[in-house]
Protein backbone atom coordinates (compact mmCIF):
# COMPACT_ATOMS: atom_id res chain seq x y z
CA UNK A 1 0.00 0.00 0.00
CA UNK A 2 2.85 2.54 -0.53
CA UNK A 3 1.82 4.58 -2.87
CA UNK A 4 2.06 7.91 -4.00
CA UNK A 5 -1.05 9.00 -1.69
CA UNK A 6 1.44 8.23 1.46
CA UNK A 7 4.46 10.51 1.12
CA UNK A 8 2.17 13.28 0.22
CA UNK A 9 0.03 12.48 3.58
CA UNK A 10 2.74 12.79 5.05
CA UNK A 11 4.23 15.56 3.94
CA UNK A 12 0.63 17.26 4.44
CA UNK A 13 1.04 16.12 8.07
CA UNK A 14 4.38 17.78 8.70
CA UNK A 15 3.45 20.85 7.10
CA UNK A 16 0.47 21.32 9.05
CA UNK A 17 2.13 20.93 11.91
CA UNK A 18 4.27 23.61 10.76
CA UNK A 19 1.43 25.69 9.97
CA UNK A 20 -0.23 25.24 13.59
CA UNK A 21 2.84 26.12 15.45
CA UNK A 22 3.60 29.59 13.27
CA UNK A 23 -0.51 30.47 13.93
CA UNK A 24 0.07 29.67 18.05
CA UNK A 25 2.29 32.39 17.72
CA UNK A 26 0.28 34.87 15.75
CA UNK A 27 -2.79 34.08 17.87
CA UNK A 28 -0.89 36.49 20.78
CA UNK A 29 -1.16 39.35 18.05
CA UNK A 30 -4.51 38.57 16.65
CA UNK A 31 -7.72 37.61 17.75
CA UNK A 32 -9.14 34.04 17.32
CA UNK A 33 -10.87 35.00 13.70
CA UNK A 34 -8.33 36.93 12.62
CA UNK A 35 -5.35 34.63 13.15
CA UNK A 36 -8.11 31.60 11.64
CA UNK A 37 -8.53 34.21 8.76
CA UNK A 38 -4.51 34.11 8.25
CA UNK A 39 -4.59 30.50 7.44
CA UNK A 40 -7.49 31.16 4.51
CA UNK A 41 -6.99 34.84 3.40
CA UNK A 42 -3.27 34.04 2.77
CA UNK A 43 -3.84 30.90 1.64
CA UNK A 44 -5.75 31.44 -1.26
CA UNK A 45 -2.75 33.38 -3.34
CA UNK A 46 -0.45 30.36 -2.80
CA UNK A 47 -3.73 27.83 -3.83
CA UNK A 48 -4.42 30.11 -6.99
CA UNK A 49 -0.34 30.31 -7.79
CA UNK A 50 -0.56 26.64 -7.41
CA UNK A 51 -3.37 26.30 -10.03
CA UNK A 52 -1.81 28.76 -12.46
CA UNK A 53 1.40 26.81 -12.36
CA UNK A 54 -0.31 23.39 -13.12
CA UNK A 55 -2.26 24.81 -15.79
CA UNK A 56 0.13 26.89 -17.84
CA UNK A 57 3.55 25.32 -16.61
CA UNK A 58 2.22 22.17 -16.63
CA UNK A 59 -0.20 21.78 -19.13
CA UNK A 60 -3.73 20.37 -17.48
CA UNK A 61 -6.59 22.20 -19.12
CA UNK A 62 -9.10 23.73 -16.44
CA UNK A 63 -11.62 21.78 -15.17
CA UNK A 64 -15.03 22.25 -15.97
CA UNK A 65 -17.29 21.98 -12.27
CA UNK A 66 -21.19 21.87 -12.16
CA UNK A 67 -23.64 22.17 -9.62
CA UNK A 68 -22.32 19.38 -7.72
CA UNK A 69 -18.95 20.36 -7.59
CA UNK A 70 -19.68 23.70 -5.90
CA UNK A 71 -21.88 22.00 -3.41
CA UNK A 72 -19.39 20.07 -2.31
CA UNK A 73 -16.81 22.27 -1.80
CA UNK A 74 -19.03 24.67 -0.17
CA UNK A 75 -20.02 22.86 2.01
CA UNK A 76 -16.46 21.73 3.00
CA UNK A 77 -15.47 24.76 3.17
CA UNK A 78 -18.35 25.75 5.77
CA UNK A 79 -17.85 22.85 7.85
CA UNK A 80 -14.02 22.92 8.14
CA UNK A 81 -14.84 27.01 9.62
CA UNK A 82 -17.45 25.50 11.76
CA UNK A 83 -15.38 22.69 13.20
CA UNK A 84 -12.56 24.89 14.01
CA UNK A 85 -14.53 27.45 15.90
CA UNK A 86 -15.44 24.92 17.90
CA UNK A 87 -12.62 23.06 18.49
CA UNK A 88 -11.54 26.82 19.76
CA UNK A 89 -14.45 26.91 22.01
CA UNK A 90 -13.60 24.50 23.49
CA UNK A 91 -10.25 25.46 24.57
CA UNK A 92 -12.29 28.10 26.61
CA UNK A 93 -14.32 25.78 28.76
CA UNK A 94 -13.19 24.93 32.24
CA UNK A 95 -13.23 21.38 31.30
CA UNK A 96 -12.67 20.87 28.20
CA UNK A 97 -10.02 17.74 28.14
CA UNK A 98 -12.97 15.50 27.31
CA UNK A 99 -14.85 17.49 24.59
CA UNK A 100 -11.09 17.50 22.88
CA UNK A 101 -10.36 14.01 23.02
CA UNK A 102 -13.94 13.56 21.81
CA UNK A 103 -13.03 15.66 18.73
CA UNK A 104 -10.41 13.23 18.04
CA UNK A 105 -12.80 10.70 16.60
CA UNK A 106 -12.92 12.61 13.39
CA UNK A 107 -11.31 9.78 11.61
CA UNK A 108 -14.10 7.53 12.42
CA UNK A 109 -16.67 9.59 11.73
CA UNK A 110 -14.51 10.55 7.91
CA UNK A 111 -14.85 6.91 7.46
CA UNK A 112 -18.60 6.61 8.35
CA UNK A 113 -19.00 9.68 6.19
CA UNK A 114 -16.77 8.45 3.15
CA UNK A 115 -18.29 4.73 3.14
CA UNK A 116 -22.03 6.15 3.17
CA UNK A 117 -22.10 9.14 0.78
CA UNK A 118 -19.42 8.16 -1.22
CA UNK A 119 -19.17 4.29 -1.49
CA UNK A 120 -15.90 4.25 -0.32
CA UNK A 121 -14.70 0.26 0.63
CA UNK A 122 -12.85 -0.33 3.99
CA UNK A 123 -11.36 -3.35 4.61
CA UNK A 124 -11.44 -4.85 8.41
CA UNK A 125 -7.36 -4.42 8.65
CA UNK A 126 -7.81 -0.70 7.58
CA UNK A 127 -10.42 -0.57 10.04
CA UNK A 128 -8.95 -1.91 13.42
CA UNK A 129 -6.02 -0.07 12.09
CA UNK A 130 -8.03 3.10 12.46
CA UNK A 131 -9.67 1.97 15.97
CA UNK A 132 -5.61 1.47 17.16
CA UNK A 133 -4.85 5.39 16.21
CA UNK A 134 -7.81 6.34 17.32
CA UNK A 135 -7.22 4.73 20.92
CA UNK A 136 -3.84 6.14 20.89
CA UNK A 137 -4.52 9.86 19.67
CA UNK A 138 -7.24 10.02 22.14
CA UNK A 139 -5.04 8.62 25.23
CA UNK A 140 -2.67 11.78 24.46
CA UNK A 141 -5.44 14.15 24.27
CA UNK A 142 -6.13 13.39 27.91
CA UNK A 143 -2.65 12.64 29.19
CA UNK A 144 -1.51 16.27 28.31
CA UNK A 145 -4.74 17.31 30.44
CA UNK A 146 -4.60 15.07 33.35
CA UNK A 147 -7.92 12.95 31.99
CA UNK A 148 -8.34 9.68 32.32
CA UNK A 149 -10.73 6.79 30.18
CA UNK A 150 -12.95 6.43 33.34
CA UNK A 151 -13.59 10.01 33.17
CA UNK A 152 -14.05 9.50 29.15
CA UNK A 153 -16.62 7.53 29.80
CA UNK A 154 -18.65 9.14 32.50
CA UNK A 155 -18.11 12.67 30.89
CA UNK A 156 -20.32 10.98 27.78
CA UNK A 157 -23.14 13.23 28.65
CA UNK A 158 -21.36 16.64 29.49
CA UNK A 159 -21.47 19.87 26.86
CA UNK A 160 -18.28 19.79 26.27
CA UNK A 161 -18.55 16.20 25.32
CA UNK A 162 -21.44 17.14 22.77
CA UNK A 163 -19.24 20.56 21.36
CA UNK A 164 -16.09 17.76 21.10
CA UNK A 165 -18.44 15.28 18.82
CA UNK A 166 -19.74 17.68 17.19
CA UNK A 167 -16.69 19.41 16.01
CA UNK A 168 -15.34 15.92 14.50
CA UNK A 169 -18.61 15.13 13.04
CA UNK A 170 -18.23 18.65 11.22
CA UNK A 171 -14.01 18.23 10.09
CA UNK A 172 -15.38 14.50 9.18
CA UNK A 173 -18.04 15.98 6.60
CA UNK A 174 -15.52 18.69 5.46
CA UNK A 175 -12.90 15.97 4.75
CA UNK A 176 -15.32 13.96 2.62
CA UNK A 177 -17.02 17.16 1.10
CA UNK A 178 -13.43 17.98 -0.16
CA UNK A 179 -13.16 14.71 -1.61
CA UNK A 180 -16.59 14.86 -3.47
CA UNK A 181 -16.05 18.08 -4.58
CA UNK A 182 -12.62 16.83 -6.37
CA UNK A 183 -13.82 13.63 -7.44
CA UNK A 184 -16.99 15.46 -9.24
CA UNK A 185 -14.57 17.31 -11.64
CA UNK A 186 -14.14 14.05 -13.15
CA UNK A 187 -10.51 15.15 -14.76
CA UNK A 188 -8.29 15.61 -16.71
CA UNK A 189 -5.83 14.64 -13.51
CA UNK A 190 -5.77 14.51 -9.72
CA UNK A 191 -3.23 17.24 -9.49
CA UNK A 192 -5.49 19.87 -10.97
CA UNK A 193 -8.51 18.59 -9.65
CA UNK A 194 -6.80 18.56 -5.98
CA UNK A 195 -5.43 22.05 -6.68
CA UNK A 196 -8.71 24.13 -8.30
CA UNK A 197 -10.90 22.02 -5.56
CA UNK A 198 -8.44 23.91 -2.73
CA UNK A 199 -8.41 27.17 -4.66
CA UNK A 200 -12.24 27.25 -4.63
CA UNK A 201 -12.31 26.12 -0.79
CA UNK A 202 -9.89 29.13 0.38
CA UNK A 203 -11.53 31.78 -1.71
CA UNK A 204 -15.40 30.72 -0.39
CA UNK A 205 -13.63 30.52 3.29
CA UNK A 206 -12.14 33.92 2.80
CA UNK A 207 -14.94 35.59 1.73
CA UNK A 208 -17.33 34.26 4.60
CA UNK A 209 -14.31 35.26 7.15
CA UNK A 210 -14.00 38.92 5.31
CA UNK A 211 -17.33 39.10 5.98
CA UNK A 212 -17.72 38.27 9.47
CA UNK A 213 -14.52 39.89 10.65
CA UNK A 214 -15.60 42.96 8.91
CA UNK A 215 -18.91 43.22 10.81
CA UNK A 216 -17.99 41.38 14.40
CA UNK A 217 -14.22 42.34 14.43
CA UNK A 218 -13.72 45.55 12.33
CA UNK A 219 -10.14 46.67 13.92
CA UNK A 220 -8.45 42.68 13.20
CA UNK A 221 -8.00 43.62 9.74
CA UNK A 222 -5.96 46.25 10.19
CA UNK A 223 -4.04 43.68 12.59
CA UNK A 224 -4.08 41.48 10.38
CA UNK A 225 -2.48 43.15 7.69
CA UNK A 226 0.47 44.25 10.09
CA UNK A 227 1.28 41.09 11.03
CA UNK A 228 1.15 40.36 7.30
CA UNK A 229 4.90 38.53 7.42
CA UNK A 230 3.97 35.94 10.12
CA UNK A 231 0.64 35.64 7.93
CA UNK A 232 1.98 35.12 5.15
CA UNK A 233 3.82 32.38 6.17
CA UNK A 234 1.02 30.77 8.03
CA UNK A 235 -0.89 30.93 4.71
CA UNK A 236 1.81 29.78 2.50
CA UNK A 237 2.27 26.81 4.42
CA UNK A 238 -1.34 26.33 5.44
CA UNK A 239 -1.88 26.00 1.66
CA UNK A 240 1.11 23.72 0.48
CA UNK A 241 -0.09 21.31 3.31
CA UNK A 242 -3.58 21.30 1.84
CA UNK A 243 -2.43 20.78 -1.60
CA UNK A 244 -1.11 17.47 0.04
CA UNK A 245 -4.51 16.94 1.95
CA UNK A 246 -6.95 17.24 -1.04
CA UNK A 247 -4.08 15.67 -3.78
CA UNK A 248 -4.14 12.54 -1.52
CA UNK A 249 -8.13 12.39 -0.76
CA UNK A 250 -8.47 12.37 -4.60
CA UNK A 251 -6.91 9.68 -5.03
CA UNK A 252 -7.57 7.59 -1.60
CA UNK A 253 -10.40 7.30 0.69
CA UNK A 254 -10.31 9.78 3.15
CA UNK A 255 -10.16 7.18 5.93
CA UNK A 256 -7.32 6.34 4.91
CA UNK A 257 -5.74 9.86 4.65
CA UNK A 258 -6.83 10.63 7.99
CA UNK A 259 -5.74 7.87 9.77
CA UNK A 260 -2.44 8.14 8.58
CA UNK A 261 -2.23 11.91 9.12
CA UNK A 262 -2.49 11.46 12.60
CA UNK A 263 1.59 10.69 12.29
CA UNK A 264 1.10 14.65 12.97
CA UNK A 265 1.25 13.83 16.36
CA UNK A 266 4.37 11.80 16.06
CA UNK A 267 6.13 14.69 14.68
CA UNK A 268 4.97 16.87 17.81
CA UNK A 269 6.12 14.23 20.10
CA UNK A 270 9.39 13.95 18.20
CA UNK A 271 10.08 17.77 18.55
CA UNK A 272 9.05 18.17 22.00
CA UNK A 273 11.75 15.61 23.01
CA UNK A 274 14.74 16.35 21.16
CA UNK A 275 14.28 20.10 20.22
CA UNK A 276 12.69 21.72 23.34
CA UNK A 277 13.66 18.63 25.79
CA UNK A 278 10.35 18.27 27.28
CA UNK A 279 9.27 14.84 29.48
CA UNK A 280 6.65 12.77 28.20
CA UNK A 281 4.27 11.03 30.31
CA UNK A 282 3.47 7.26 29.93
CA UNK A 283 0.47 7.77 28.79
CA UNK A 284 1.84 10.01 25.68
CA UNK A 285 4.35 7.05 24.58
CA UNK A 286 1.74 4.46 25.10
CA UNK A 287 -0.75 6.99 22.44
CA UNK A 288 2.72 7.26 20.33
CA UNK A 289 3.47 3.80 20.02
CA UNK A 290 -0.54 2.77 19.24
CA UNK A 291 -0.79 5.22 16.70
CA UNK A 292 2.45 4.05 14.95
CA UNK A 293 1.44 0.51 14.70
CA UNK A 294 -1.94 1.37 13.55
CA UNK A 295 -0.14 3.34 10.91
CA UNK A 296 1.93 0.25 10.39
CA UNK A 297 -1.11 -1.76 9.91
CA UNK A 298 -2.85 0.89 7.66
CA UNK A 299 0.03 0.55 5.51
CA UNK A 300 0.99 -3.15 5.44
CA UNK A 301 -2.61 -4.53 5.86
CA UNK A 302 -4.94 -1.77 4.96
């Protein structure tokens, strides 16, 4: 199963985390919108560049989308806004360890998604392979908060629980939108269709964020456009990673894209422990070392 969709997942993965570290550090200078703006606004130039380039440079003739196509991506686009916020709301609750580790079960719910409104197959390697990451992204959601699973499980019925679901329910749907949206274009190649899918996506996202910063947050763009370097950035590499994330849902399931994404969280834990030295607890490695041999399994057995 090594095939091309796997270095660019990736790649995708490292990149986003990239992307989420440089936007921690703009979120000190900007509000919550306007350093969630950064990541679209910015975005879209290097998403439209990217497009250009494949079309002229390359050669692929623009794709012609329909009705369907712009459904799709739409509503991608709204849900991947509306998960987010969330997520953020979240981190503003007292307790919100739970509602977090709850929103880890996007994967699943991608897969649930992918296999009912777009056919996709899953075979039972693939899927305990998913259930392993799962298990282990989830058990270092709540060691870096102090949870445990006995609080997991009794928290079931708690907001932040619901807000947590919720939010993965909503990236799930965006993840599989995306994929519709590409897969509707029908050609000429996966590249473009990846690439004018994204370009669509950021341009939709940054109008609706225009919009409401405009008329909730008037000031942030003025912010915004000072702290246009560390932007910029956060855009640029906000957009290269989701050139990886659609390019690979094109042409895989987005179960499978997901799940192996998660190797995000190896690269954290990798960073944390030789760069900045930090201790890990057992519960971290234990999440580490499930989510590498559910990767392992995705990838030898999926």
């Amino acid at each position: 199963m090594f095939e091309l969709w796997v270095p660019v997942t990736i790649a995708a993965a490292f990149l986003q985390n990239l992307r989420s570290a440089l936007q921690k550090h703009l979120k000190g200078k900007l509000s919550t919108s306007g350093a969630t703006f950064a990541r679209f606004g910015f975005g879209f130039p290097v998403a439209l560049i990217y497009v250009v380039f494949l079309h002229f440079g390359v050669g692929f003739s623009i794709p012609n989308p329909d009705l369907e196509f712009f459904l799709w991506t739409a509503l991608g686009g709204a849900t991947q806004i509306g998960a987010t916020a969330l997520l953020v709301y979240l981190f503003g609750l007292r307790n919100f360890a739970v509602g977090t580790a709850y929103s880890k079960t996007e994967t699943v719910q991608a897969a649930i998604f992918g296999v009912v409104f777009l056919g996709d197959a899953l075979s039972w390697p693939a899927v305990l392979a998913i259930m392993i990451s799962l298990v282990g992204v989830v058990s270092i959601s709540l060691a870096k908060t102090g949870g445990g699973a006995g609080k997991l499980a009794t928290a079931f019925f708690e907001k932040t629980t619901a807000i947590g679901l919720v939010s993965g329910a909503l990236f799930g749907i965006s993840a599989v939108a995306y994929r519709g949206g590409s897969l509707s274009l029908g050609g000429p190649h996966f590249l473009i269709q990846a690439g004018y899918t994204l370009a669509w996506a950021t341009f939709l996202q940054t109008i609706a964020m225009l919009i409401y910063i405009r008329i909730r947050e008037p000031g942030q763009i003025t912010k915004i456009l000072k702290s246009w370097k560390v932007a910029s950035v956060v855009g640029a590499s906000g957009a290269l990673g989701s050139v990886g994330w659609f390019t690979a849902m094109t042409i895989q399931n987005v179960a499978y894209v997901r799940a192996l994404g998660q190797i995000e969280l190896v690269f954290t834990f990798i960073a944390s422990v030789v760069f900045f030295k930090e201790s890990s607890t057992r519960g971290e490695i234990f999440g580490i070392i499930l989510i590498v041999l559910g990767i392992l399994l995705l990838l030898l057995k999926g």
